[in-house]
Protein backbone atom coordinates (compact mmCIF):
# COMPACT_ATOMS: atom_id res chain seq x y z
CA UNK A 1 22.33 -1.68 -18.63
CA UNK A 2 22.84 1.51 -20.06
CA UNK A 3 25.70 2.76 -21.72
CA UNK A 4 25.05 6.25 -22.17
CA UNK A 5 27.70 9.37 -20.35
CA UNK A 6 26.89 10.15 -17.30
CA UNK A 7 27.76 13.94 -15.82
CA UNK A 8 29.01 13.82 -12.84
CA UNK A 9 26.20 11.85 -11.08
CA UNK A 10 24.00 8.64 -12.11
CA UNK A 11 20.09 9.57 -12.20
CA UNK A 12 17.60 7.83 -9.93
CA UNK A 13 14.17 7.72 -10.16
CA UNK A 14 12.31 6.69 -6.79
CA UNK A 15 8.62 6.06 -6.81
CA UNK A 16 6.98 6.57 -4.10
CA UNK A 17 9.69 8.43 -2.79
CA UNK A 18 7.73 11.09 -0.47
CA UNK A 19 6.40 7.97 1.75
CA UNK A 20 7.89 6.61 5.10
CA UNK A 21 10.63 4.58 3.59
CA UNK A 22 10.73 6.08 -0.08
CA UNK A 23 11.34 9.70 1.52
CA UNK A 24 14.46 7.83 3.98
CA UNK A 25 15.66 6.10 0.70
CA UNK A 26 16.03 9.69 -1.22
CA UNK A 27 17.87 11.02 1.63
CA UNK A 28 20.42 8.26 1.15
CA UNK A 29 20.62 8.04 -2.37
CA UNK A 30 20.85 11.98 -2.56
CA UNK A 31 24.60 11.95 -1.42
CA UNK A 32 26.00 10.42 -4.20
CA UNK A 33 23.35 10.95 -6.76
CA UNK A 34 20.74 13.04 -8.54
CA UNK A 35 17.40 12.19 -7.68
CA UNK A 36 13.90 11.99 -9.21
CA UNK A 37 10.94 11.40 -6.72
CA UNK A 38 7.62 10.63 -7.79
CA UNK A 39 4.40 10.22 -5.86
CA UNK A 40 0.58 10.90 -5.87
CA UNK A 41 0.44 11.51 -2.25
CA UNK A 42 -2.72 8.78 -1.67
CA UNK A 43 -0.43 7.55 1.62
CA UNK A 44 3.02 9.86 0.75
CA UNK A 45 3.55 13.35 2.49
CA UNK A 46 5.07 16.35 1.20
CA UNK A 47 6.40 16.83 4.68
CA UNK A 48 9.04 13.79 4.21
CA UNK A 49 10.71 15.66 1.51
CA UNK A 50 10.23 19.05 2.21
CA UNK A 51 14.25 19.36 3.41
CA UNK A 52 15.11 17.95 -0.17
CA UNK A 53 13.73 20.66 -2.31
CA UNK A 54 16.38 22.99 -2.05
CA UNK A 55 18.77 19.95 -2.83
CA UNK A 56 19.92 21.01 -6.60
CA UNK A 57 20.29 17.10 -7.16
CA UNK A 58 16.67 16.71 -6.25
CA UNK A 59 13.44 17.38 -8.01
CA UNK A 60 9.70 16.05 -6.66
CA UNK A 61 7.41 15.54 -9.61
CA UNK A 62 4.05 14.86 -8.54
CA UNK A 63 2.46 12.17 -10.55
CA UNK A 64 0.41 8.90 -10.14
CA UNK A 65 2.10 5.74 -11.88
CA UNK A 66 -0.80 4.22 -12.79
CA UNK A 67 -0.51 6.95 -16.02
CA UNK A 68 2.38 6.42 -18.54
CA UNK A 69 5.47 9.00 -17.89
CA UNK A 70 7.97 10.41 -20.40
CA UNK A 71 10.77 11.95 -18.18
CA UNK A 72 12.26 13.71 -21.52
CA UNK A 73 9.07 16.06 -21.76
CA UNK A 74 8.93 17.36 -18.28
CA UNK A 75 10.98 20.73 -18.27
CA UNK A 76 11.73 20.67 -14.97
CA UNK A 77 13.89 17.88 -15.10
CA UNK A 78 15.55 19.27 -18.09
CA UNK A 79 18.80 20.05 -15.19
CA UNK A 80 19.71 16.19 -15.17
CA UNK A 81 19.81 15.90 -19.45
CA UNK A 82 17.67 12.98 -19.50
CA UNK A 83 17.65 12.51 -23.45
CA UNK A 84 21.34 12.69 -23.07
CA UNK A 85 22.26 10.75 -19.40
CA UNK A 86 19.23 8.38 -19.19
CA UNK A 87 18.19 7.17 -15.94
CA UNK A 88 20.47 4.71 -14.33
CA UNK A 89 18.23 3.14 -11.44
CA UNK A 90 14.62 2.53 -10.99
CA UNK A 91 13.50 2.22 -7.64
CA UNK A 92 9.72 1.01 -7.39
CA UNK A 93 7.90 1.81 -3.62
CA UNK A 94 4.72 3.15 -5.00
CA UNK A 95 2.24 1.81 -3.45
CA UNK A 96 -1.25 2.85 -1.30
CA UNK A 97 -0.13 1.53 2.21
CA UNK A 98 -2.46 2.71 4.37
CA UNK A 99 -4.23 0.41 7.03
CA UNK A 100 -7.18 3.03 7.79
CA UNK A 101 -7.83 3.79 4.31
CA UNK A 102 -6.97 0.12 3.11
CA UNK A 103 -10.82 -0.53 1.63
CA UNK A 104 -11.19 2.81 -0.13
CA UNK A 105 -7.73 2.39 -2.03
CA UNK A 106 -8.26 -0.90 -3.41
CA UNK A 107 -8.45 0.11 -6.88
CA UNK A 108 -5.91 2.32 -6.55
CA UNK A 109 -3.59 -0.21 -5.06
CA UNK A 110 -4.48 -2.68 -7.80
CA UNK A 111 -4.11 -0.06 -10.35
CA UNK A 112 -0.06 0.58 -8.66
CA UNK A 113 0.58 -3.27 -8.54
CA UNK A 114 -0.20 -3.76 -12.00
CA UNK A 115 -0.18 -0.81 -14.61
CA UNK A 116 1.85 1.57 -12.35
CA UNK A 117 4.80 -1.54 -12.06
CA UNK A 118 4.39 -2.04 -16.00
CA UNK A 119 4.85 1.51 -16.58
CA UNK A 120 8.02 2.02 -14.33
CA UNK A 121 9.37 -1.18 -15.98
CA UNK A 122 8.75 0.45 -19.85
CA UNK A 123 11.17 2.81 -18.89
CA UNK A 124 13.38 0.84 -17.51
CA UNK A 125 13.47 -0.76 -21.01
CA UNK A 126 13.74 2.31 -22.40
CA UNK A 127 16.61 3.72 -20.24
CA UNK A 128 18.39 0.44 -19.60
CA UNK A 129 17.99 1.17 -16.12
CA UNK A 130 18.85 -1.49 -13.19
CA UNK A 131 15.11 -1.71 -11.44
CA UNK A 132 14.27 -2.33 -7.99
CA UNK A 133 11.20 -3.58 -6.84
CA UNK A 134 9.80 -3.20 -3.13
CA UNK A 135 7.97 -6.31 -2.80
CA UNK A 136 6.17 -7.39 0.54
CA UNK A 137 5.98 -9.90 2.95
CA UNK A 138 2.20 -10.34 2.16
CA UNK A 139 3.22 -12.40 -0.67
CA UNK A 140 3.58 -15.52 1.81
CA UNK A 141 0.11 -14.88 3.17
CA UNK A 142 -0.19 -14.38 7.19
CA UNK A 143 1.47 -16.26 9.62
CA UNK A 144 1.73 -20.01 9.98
CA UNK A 145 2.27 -19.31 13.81
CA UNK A 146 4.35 -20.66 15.86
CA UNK A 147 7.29 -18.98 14.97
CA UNK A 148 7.86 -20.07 11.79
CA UNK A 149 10.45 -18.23 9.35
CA UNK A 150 9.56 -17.74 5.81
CA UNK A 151 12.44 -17.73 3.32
CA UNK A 152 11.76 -17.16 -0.07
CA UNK A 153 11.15 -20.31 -1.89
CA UNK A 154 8.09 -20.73 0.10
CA UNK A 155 5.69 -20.16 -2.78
CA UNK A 156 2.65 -18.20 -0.46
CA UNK A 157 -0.97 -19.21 1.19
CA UNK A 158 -3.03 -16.13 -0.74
CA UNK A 159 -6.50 -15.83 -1.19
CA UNK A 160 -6.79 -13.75 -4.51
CA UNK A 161 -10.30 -12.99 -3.97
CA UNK A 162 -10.54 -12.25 -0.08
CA UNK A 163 -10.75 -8.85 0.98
CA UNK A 164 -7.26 -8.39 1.46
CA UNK A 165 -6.37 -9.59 -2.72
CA UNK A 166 -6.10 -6.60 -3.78
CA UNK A 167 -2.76 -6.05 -1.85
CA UNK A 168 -1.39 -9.26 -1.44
CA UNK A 169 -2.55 -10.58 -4.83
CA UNK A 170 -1.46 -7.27 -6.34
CA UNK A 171 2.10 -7.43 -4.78
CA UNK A 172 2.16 -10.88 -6.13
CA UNK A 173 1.27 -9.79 -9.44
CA UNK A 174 3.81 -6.90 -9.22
CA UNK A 175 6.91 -9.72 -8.79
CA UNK A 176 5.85 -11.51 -11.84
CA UNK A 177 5.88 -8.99 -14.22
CA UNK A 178 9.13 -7.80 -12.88
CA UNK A 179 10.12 -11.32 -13.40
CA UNK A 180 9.26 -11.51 -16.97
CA UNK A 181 10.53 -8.16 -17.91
CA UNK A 182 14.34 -8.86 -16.73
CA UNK A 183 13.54 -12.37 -18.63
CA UNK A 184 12.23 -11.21 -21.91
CA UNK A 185 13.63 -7.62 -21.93
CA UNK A 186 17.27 -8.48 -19.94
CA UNK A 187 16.82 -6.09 -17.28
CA UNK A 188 18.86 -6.02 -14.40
CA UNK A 189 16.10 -5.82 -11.71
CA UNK A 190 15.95 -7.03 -7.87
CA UNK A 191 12.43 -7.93 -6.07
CA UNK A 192 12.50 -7.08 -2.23
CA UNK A 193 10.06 -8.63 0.09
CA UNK A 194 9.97 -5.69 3.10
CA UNK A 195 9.04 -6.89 6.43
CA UNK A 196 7.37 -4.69 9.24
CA UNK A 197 9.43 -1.63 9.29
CA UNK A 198 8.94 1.25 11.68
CA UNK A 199 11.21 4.20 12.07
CA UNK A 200 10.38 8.07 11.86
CA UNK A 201 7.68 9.87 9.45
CA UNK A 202 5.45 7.09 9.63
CA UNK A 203 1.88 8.85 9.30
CA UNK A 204 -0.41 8.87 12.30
CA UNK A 205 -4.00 8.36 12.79
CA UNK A 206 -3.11 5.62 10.17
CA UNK A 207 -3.96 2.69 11.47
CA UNK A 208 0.13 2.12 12.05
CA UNK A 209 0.76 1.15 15.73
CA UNK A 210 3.65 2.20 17.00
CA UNK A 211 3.18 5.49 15.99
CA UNK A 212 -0.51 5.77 16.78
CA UNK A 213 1.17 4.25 20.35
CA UNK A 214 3.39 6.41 20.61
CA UNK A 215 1.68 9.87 20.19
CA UNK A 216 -1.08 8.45 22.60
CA UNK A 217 1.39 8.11 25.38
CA UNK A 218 2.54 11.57 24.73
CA UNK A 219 -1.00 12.88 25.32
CA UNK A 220 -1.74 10.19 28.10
CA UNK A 221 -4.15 8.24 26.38
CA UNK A 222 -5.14 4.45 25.53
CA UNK A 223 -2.67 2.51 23.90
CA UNK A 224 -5.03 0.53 21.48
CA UNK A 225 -3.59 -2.82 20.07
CA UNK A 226 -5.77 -3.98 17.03
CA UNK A 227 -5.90 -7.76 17.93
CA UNK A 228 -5.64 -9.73 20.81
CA UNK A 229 -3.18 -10.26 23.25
CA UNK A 230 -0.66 -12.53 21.87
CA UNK A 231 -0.63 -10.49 18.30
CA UNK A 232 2.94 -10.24 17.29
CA UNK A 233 5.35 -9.00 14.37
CA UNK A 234 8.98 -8.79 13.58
CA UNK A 235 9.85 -4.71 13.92
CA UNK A 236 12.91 -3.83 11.88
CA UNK A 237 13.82 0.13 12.04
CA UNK A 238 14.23 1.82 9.08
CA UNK A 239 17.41 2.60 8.57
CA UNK A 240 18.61 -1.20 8.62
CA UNK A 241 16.12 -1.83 5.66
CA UNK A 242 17.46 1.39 3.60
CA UNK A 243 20.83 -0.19 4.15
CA UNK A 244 20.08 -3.82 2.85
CA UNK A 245 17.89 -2.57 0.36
CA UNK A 246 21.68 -0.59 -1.02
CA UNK A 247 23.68 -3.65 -0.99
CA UNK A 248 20.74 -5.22 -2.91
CA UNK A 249 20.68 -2.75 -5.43
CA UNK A 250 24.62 -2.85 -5.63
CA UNK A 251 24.69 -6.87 -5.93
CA UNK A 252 24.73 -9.09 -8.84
CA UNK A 253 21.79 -11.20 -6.94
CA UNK A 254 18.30 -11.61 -9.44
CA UNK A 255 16.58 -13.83 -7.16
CA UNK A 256 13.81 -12.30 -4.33
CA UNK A 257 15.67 -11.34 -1.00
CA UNK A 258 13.35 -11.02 1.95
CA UNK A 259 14.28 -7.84 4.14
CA UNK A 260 13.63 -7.27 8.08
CA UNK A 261 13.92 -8.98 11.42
CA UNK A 262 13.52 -12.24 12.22
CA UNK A 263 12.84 -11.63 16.06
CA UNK A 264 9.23 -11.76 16.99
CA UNK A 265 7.85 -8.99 19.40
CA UNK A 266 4.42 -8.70 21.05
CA UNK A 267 2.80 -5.61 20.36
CA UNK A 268 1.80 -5.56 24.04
CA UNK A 269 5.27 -5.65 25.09
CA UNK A 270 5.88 -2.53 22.31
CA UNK A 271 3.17 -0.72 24.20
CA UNK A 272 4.71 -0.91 27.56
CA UNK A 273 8.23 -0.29 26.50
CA UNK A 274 6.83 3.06 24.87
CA UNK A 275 5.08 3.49 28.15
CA UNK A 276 7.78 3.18 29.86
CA UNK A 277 10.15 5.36 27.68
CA UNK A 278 7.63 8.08 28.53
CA UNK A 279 6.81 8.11 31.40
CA UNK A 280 3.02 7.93 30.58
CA UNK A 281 0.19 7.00 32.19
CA UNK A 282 -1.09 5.24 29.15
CA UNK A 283 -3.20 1.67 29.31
CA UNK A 284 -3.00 -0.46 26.84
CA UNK A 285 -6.63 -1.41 25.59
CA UNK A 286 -7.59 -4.15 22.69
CA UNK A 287 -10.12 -3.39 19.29
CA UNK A 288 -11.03 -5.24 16.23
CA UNK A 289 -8.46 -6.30 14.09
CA UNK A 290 -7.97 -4.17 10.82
CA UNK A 291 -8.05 -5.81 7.66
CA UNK A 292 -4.60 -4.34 6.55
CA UNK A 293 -3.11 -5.06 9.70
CA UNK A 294 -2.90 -8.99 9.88
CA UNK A 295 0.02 -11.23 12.00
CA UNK A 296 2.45 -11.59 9.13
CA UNK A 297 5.07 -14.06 8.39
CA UNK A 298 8.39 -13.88 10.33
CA UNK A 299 11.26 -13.62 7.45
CA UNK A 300 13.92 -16.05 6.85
CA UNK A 301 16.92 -13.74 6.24
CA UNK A 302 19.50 -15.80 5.58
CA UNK A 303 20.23 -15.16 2.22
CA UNK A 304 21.25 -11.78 2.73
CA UNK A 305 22.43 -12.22 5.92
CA UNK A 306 25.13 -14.98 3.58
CA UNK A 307 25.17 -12.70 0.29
CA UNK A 308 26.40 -9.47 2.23
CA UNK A 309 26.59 -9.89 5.52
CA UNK A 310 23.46 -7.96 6.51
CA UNK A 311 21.84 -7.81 9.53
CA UNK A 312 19.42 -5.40 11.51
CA UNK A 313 21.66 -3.33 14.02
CA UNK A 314 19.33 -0.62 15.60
CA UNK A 315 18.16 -2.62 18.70
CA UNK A 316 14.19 -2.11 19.05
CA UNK A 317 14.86 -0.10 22.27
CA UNK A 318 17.01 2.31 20.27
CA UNK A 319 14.63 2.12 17.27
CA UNK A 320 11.79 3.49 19.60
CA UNK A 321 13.78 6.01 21.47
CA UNK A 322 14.34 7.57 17.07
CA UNK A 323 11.00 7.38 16.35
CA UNK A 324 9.55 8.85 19.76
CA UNK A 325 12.25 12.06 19.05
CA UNK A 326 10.83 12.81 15.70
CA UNK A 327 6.98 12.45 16.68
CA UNK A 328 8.13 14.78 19.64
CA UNK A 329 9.97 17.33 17.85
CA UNK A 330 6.78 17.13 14.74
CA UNK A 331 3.88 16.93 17.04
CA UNK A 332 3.09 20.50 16.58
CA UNK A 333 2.70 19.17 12.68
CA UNK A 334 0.06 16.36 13.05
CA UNK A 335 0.50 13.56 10.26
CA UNK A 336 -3.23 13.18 10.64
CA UNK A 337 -5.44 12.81 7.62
C-alpha cells in the first residue's frame, strides 16, 4: 500500500465508471473521496455521470484501457496532485457488456480482459494502490440447473473457444493476472464475481431484459423473453451490489467473493410483475436466445454473507418499482443506440 500524504481525500480511479454499475459506484465513492472515472463509452453513457461533472472531487477522462495511461501527464487531473498523493484505490469495471452488440465487441472485450486489466494493474504497482477487480459469474460457465449454487471454489465448465470465450475466457483470464500481480508484486487486490444485477441506467434496446421489459410495457408493447419459458436468473438490484462490493474493498479478504442473489426468478414471472406494476396491456412473447444472454449460475454467497454480514435487502418488487421510476422520468432521453 501506499504511503504517500494524502490531502484531505484518498484518490480513486474507477474504470468503467460511466456504465450501469461503474456510474452508481462513483456516486458512492464521491462522498468521501475524489474520484477519477475512465471509460471509452463502447457500452458506458455520458448520461450516467452527467450530475458528477460539476462535482469538484470528480473528473471524467475519456480513455480506452486497452492503451497504457500515465495519470501524472494529464493536466486536468493536475487538482488531485497525483505525483504528490498517488492513487489510493483501483477499481476495475471496464468492460464491453453489451448483449446486442456482444459479436462485434469481441476483440474489444478481449483486448479489456487482458491488456486493459494489465495496464490498470501497472499502476497499481506504481501507486501502491489497493485494486479491485469486477469479475463475473461467467467464470463458472452456465447453469448446472436445477438450482444449484455456485460458491467459489468451483473451478468453472468454460469453453475457451466457443463463441461466447471471448467473455467468459477473457474474465477468466482477467482473475489470473490479478492473481499473480498481488502474488509477485504484493498488491492488495480483491476479485468480485458480479451476478445478474439490474437497477436504474441500464441501457435499452440492449439486449438487457428488464429494461427492454419495462419500457415496452410503458408503450404497450410485447414483452419479449429471449429463451423459453422456464429461463431463469438470480436479479440482485444495484444498490445491494455497490454496498458489498464497499465492504469488499474495506476487508482484509484476498480470496474471490461471489456477489448477488441467490433466489432464482423466472423471467416470465419478471414480465408479469412489470405488467402488473403498470398497468399495461403488454404480452409476453418468446425469441431466440442471445448469445450473451445465457441461464447463468445461481451464486453461493455465503462467504460474504459470514465475512460481513451481507445480504441483498431491496426486495425484487421494490427493485422494479426504482428502476421503472427512472426509465419513466428518462424516457424522453432514449438509452437507445
Amino acid at each position: 500500500m501506499s504511503h504517500r500524504a494524502i490531502f484531505g481525500k484518498k484518490n480513486i480511479l474507477v474504470a468503467g465508471g460511466a456504465g450501469f454499475i461503474g456510474s452508481h459506484l462513483c456516486d458512492e465513492l464521491i462522498k468521501n473521496a475524489k474520484v477519477i472515472c475512465l471509460d471509452n463509452f463502447i457500452t458506458g453513457d455520458e448520461r450516467n455521470i452527467d450530475h458528477l461533472l460539476s462535482n469538484p472531487d470528480f473528473e471524467f477522462v475519456r480513455h480506452d484501457i486497452s492503451d497504457p495511461l500515465s495519470l501524472e501527464s494529464l493536466p486536468e487531473l493536475e487538482k488531485f496532485k497525483i505525483k504528490f498523493q498517488g492513487v489510493q484505490e483501483i477499481y476495475n469495471l471496464a468492460c464491453p457488456a453489451s448483449p446486442k452488440n456482444f459479436s462485434e465487441n469481441k476483440l474489444a472485450t478481449l483486448l479489456a480482459n487482458s491488456y486493459g486489466t494489465k495496464n490498470l494493474l501497472d499502476l497499481a504497482v506504481q501507486h501502491g494502490s489497493k485494486f479491485i477487480h469486477f469479475s463475473s459469474s461467467v467464470v463458472y460457465g452456465q447453469s448446472r440447473g436445477s438450482g444449484e449454487k455456485i460458491a467459489e471454489d468451483d473451478f468453472g465448465r468454460v469453453d475457451a473457444v466457443s463463441p461466447r470465450g471471448a467473455y467468459e475466457e477473457g474474465k477468466r483470464f482477467s482473475e489470473t493476472l490479478v492473481a499473480n500481480y498481488r502474488e509477485i508484486h504484493k498488491l492488495d487486490a480483491k476479485i468480485i464475481r458480479i451476478f445478474r444485477t439490474y437497477g436504474p441506467r441500464m441501457k435499452l434496446n440492449d439486449g438487457h431484459m428488464i429494461p427492454d421489459f419495462i419500457f415496452n410495457a410503458l408503450d404497450g408493447k410485447d414483452l419479449v423473453i429471449h429463451g423459453g419459458e422456464n429461463f431463469a436468473s438470480s436479479f440482485c438490484y444495484v444498490s445491494d451490489l455497490i454496498d458489498g462490493a464497499i465492504k469488499i474493498a474495506e476487508s482484509e479478504i484476498s480470496a474471490p467473493v461471489n456477489l448477488g442473489s441467490e433466489i432464482e426468478v423466472k423471467f416470465r414471472e419478471v414480465a408479469e410483475k412489470i405488467i402488473k406494476m403498470l398497468d399495461s396491456g403488454s404480452k409476453i412473447t418468446y425469441d431466440d436466445s442471445i448469445q450473451y444472454l445465457t441461464p447463468a449460475c445461481l451464486p453461493d454467497t455465503s462467504r460474504v454473507r459470514q465475512e460481513f454480514g451481507w445480504l441483498p435487502v431491496v426486495t425484487l418488487n421494490k427493485g422494479l418499482e426504482k428502476t421503472i421510476e427512472d426509465l419513466r422520468a428518462g424516457k424522453g432521453l432514449l438509452r437507445i443506440e
